[in-house]
PDB file of N, CA and C in Angstrom:
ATOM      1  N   UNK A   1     132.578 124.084  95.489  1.00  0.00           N
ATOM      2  CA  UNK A   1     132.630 124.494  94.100  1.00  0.00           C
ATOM      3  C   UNK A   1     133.103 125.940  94.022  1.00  0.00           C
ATOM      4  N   UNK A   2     133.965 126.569  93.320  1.00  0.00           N
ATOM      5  CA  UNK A   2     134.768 127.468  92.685  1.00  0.00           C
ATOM      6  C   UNK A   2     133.446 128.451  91.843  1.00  0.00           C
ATOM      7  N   UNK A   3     132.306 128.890  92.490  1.00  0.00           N
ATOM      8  CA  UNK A   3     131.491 130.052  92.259  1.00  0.00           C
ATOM      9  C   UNK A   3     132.384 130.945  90.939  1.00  0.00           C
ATOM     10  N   UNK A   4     132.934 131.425  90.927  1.00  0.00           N
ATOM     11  CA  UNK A   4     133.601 132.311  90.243  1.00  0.00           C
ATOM     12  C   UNK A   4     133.931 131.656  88.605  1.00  0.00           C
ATOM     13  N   UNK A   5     134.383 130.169  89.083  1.00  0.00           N
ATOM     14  CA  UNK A   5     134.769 129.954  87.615  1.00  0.00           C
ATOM     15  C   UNK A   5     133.656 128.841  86.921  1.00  0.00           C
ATOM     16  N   UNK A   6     132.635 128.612  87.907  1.00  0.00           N
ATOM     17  CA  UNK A   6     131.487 128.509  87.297  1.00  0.00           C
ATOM     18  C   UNK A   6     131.096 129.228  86.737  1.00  0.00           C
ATOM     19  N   UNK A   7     131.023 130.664  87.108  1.00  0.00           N
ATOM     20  CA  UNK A   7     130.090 131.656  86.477  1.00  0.00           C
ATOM     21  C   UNK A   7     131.159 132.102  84.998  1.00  0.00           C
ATOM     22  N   UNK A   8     132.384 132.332  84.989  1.00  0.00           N
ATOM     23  CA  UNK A   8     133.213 132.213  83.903  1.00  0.00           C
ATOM     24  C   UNK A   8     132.604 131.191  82.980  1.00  0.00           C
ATOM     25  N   UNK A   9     132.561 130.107  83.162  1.00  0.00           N
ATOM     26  CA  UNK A   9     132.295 129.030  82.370  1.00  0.00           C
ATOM     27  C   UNK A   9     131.114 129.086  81.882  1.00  0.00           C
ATOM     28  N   UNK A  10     129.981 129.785  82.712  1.00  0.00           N
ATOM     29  CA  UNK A  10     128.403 129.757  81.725  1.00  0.00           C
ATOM     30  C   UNK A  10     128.372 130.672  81.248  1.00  0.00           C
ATOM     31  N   UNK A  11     129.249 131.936  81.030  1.00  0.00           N
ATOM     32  CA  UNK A  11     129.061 133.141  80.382  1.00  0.00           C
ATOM     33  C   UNK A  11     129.685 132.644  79.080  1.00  0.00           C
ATOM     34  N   UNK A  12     131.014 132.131  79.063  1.00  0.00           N
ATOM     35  CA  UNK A  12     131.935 131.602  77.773  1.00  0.00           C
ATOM     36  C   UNK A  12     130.248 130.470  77.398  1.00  0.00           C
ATOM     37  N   UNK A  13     130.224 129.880  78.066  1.00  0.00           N
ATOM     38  CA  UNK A  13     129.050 128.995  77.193  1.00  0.00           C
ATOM     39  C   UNK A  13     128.009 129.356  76.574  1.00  0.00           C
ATOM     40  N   UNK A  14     127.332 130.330  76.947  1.00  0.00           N
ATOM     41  CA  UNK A  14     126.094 131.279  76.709  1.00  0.00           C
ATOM     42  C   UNK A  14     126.429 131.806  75.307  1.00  0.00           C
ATOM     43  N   UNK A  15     127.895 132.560  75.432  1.00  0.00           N
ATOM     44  CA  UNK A  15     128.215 133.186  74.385  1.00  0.00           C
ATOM     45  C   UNK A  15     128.551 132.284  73.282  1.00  0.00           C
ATOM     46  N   UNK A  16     128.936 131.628  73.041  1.00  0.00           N
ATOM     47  CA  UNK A  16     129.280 130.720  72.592  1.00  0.00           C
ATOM     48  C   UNK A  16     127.733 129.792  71.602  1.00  0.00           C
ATOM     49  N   UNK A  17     126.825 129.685  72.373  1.00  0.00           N
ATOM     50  CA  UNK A  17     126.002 129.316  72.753  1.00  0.00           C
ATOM     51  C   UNK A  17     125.002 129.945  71.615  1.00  0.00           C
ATOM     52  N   UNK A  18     124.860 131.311  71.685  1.00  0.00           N
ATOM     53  CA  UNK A  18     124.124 132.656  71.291  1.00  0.00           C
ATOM     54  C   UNK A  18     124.443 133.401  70.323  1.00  0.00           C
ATOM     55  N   UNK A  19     125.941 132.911  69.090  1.00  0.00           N
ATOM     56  CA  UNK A  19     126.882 133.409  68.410  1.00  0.00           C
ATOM     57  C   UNK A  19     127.315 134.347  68.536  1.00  0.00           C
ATOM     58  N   UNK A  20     128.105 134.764  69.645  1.00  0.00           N
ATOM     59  CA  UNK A  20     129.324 135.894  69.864  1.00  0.00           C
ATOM     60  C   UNK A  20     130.534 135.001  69.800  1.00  0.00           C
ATOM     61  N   UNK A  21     131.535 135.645  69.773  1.00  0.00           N
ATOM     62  CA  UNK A  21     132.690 135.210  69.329  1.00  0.00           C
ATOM     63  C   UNK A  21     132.996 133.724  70.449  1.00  0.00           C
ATOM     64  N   UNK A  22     133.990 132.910  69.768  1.00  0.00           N
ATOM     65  CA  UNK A  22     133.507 131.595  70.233  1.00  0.00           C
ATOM     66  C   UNK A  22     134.985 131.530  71.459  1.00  0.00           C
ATOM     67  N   UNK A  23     134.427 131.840  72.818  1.00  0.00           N
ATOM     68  CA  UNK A  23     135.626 131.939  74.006  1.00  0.00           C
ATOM     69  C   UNK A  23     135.094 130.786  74.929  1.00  0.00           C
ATOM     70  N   UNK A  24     134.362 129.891  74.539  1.00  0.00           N
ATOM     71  CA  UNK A  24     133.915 128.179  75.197  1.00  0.00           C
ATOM     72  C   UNK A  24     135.024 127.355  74.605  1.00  0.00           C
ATOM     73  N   UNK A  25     135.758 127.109  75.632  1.00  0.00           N
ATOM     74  CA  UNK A  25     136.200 125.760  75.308  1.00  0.00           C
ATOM     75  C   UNK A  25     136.307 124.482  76.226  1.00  0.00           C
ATOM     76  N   UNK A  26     135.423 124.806  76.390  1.00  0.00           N
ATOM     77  CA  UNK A  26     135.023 123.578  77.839  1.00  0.00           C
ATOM     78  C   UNK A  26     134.223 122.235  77.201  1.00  0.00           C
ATOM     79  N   UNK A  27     134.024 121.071  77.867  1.00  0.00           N
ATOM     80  CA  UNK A  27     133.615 120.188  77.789  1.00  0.00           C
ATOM     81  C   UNK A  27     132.635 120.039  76.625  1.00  0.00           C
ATOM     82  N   UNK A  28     132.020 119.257  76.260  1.00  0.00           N
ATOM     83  CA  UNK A  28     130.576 119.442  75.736  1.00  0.00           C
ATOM     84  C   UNK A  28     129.533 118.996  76.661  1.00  0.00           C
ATOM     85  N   UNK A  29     128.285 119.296  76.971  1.00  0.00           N
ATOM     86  CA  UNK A  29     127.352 119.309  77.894  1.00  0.00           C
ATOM     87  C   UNK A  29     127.223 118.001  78.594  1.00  0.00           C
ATOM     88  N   UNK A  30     127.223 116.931  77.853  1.00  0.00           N
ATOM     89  CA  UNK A  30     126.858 115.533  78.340  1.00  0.00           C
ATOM     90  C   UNK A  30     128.331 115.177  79.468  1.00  0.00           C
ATOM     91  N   UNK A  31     129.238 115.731  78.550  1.00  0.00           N
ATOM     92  CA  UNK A  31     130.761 115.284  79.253  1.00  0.00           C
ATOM     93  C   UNK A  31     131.033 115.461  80.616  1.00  0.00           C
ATOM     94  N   UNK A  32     130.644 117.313  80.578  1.00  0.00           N
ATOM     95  CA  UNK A  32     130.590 117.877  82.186  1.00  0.00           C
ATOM     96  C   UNK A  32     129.747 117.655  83.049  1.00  0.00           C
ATOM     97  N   UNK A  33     129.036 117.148  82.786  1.00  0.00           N
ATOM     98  CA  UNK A  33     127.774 116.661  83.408  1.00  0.00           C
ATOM     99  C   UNK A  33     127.117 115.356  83.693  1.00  0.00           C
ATOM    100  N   UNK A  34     128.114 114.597  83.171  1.00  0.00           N
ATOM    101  CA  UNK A  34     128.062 113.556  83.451  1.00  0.00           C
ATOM    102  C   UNK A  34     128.239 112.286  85.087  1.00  0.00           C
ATOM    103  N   UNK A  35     127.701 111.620  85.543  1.00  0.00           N
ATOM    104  CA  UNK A  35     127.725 111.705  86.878  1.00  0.00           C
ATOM    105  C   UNK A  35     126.933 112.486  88.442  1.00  0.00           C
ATOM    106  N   UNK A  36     126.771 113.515  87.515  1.00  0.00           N
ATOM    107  CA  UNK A  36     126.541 114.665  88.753  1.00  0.00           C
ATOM    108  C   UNK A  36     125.011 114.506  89.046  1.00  0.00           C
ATOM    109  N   UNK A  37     124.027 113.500  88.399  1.00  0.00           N
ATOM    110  CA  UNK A  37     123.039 113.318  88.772  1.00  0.00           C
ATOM    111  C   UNK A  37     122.054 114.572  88.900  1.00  0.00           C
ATOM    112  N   UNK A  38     122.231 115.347  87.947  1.00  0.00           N
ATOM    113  CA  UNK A  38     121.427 116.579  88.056  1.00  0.00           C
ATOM    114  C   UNK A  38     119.941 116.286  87.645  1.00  0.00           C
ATOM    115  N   UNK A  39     118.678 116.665  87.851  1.00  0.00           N
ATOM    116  CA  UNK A  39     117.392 116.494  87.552  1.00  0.00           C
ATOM    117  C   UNK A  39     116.834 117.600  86.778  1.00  0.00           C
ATOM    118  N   UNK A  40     116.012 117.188  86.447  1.00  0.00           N
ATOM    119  CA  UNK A  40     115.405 117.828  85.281  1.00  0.00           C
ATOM    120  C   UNK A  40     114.944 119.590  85.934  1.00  0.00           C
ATOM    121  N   UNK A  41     114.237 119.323  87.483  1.00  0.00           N
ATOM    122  CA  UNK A  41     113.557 119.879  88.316  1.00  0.00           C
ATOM    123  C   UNK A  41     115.145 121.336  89.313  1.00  0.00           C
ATOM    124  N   UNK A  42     115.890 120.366  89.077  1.00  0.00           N
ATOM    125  CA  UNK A  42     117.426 121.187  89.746  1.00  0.00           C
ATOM    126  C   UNK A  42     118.095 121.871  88.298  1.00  0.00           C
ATOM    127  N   UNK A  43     118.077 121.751  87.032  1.00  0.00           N
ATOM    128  CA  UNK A  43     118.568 122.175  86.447  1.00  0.00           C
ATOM    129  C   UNK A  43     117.343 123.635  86.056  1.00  0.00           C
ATOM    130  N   UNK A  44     116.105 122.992  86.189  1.00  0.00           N
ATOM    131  CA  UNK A  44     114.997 124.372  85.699  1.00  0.00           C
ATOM    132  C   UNK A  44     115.226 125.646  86.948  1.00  0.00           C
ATOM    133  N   UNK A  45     115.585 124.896  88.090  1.00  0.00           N
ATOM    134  CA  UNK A  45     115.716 125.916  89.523  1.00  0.00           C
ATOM    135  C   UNK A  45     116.862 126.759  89.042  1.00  0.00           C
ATOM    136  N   UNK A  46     118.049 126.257  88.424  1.00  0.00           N
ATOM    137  CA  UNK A  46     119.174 127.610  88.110  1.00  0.00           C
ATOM    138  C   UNK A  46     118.444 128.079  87.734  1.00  0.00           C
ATOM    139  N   UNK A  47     118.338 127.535  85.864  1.00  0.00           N
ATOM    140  CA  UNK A  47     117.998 128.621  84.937  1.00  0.00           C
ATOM    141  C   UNK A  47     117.003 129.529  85.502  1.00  0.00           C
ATOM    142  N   UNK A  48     116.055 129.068  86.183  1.00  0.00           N
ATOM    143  CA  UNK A  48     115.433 130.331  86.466  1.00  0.00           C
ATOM    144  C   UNK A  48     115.631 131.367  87.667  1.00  0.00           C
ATOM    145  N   UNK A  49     117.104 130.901  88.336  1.00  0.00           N
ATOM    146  CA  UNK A  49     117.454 131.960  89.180  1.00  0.00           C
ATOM    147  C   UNK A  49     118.517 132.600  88.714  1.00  0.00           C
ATOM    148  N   UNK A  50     118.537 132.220  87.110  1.00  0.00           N
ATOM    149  CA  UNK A  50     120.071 132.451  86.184  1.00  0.00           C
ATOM    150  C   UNK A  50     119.343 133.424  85.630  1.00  0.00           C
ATOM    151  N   UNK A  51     118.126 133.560  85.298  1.00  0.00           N
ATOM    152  CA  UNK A  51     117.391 134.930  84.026  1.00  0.00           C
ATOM    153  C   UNK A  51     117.689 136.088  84.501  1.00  0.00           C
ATOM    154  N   UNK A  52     117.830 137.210  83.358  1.00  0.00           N
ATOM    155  CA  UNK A  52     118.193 138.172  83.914  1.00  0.00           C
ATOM    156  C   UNK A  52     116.277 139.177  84.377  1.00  0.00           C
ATOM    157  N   UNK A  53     116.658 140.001  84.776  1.00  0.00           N
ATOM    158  CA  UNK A  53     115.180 140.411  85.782  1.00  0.00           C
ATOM    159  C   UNK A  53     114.375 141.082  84.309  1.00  0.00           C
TER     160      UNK A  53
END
């Protein structure tokens, strides 16, 4: 996986997300994510290594 344009992609989403100007134009959530078998338990592990300190 392309680290870099992941992290591009959740910042445009966040913002997007949070009403700053709207620079998401990616998928909608179900779309990109679809397949990838993510868990409830793997998605709480980012976010919480995603918070800021």
């Amino acid at each position: 996986m392309d680290i870099t344009r992941l992290q591009s992609h959740q910042r445009a989403f966040f913002a997007a997300a949070l009403g700053w100007p709207a620079i998401y134009a990616g998928r909608d959530m179900p779309a990109a994510h679809a397949g990838l078998n993510i868990t409830d338990a793997a998605f709480d592990a980012v976010v919480a290594t995603s918070a800021p300190p």
